[in-house]
C-alpha atoms as a PDB file:
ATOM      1  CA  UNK A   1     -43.958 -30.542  18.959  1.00  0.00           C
ATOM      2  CA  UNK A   2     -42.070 -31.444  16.053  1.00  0.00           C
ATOM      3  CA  UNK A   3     -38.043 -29.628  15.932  1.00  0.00           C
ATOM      4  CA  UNK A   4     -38.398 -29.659  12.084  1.00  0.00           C
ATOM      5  CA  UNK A   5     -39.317 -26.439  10.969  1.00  0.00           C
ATOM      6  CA  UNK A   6     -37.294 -24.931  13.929  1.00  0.00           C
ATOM      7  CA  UNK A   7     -34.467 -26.800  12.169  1.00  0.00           C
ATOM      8  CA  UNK A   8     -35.742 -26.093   8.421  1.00  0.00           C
ATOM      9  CA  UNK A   9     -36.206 -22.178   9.811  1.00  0.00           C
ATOM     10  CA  UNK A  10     -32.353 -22.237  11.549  1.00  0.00           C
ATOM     11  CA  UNK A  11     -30.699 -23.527   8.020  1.00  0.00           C
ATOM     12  CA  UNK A  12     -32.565 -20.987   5.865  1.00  0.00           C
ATOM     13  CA  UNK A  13     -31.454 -18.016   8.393  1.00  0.00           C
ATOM     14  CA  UNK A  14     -27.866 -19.366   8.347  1.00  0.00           C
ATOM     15  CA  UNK A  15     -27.637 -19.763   4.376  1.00  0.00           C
ATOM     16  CA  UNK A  16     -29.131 -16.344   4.124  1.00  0.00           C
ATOM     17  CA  UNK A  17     -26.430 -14.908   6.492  1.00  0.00           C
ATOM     18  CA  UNK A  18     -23.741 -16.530   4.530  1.00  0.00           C
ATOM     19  CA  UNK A  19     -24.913 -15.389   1.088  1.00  0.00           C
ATOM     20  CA  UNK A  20     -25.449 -11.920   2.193  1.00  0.00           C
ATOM     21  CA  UNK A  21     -21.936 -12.009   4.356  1.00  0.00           C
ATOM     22  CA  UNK A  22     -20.191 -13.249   1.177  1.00  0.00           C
ATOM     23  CA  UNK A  23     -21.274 -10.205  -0.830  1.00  0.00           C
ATOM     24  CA  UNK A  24     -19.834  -7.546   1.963  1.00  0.00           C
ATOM     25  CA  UNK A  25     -16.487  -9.452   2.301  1.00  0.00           C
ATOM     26  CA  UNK A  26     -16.214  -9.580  -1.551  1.00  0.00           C
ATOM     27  CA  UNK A  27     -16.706  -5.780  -1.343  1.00  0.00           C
ATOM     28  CA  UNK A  28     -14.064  -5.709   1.385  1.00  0.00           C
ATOM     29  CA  UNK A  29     -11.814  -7.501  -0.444  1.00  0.00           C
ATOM     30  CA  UNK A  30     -12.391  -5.222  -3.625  1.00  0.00           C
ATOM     31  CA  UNK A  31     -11.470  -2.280  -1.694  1.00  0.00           C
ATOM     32  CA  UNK A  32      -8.392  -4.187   0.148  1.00  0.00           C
ATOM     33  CA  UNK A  33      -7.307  -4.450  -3.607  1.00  0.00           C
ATOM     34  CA  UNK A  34      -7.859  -1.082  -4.653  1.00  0.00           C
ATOM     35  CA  UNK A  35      -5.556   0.079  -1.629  1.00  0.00           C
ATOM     36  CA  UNK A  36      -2.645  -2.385  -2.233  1.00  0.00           C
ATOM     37  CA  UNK A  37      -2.651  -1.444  -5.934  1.00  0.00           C
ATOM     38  CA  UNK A  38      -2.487   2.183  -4.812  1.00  0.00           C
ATOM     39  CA  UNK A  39       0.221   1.512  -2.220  1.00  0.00           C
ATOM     40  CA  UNK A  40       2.304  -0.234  -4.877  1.00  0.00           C
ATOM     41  CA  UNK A  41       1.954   2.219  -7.282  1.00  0.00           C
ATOM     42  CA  UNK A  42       3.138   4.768  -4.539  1.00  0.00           C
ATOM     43  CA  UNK A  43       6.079   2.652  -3.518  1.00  0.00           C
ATOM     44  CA  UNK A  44       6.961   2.008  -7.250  1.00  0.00           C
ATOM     45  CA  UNK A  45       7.062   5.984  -7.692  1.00  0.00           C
ATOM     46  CA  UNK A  46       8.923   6.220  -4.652  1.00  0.00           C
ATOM     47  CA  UNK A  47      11.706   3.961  -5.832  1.00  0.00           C
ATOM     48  CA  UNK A  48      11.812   5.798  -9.168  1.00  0.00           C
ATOM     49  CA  UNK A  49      12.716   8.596  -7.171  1.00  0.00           C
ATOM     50  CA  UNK A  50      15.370   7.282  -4.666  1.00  0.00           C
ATOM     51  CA  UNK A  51      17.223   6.055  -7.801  1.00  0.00           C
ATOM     52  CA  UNK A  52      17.061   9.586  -9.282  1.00  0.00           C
ATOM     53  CA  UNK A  53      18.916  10.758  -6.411  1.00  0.00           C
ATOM     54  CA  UNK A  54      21.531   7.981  -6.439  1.00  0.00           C
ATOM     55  CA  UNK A  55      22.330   8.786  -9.562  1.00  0.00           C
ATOM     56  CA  UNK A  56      22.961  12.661  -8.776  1.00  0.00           C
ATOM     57  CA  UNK A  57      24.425  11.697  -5.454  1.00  0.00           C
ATOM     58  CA  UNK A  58      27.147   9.496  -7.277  1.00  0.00           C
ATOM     59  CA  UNK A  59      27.581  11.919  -9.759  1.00  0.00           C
ATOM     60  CA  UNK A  60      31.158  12.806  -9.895  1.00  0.00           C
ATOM     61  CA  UNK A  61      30.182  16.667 -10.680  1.00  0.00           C
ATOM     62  CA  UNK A  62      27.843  16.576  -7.422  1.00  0.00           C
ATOM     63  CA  UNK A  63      30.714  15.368  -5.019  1.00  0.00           C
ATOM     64  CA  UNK A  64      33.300  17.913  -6.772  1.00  0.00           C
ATOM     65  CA  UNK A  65      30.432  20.989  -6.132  1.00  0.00           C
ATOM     66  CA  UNK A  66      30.408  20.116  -2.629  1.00  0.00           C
ATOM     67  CA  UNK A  67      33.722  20.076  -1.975  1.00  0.00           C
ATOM     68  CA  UNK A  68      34.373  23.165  -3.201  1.00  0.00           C
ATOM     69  CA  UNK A  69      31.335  24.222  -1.410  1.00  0.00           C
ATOM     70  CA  UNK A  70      33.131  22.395   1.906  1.00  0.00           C
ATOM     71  CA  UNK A  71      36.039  24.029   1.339  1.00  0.00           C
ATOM     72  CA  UNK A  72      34.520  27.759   1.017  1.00  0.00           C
ATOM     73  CA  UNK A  73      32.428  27.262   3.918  1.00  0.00           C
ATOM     74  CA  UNK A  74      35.310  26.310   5.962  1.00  0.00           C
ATOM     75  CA  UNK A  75      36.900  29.438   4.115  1.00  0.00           C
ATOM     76  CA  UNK A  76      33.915  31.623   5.146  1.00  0.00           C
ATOM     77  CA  UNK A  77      33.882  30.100   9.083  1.00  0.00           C
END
């Protein structure tokens, strides 16, 4: 018995694998895309905000309110 269509048979079955394999991991990696872009866009918006509330944190008027609100709770206690 001859081990050359055994051979011919195992090659075929392993290049059909691989083509078929490719396609899902290209899909994978499509959706691992999709995510990252959607996780940056979320930490983008999330930085927009944290530098909206630096700005009204440092705002002189926002430290003078709370002082005065310090000092009338401290009134009130």
């Amino acid at each position: 018995m001859s081990w050359t269509p055994v051979a011919i048979v195992a090659i075929i079955a392993w290049a059909i694998v691989q083509v078929t394999g490719g396609r899902k991991k290209n899909k994978h990696d499509a959706e691992y895309l999709q995510q990252t872009e959607a996780m940056q866009r979320h930490i983008d918006a999330l930085q927009e905000r944290i530098e909206i509330l630096e700005k009204i944190v440092t705002d002189e008027k926002y430290d003078l309110k709370k002082k005065f609100d310090d000092l009338e709770n401290d009134r009130v206690a």
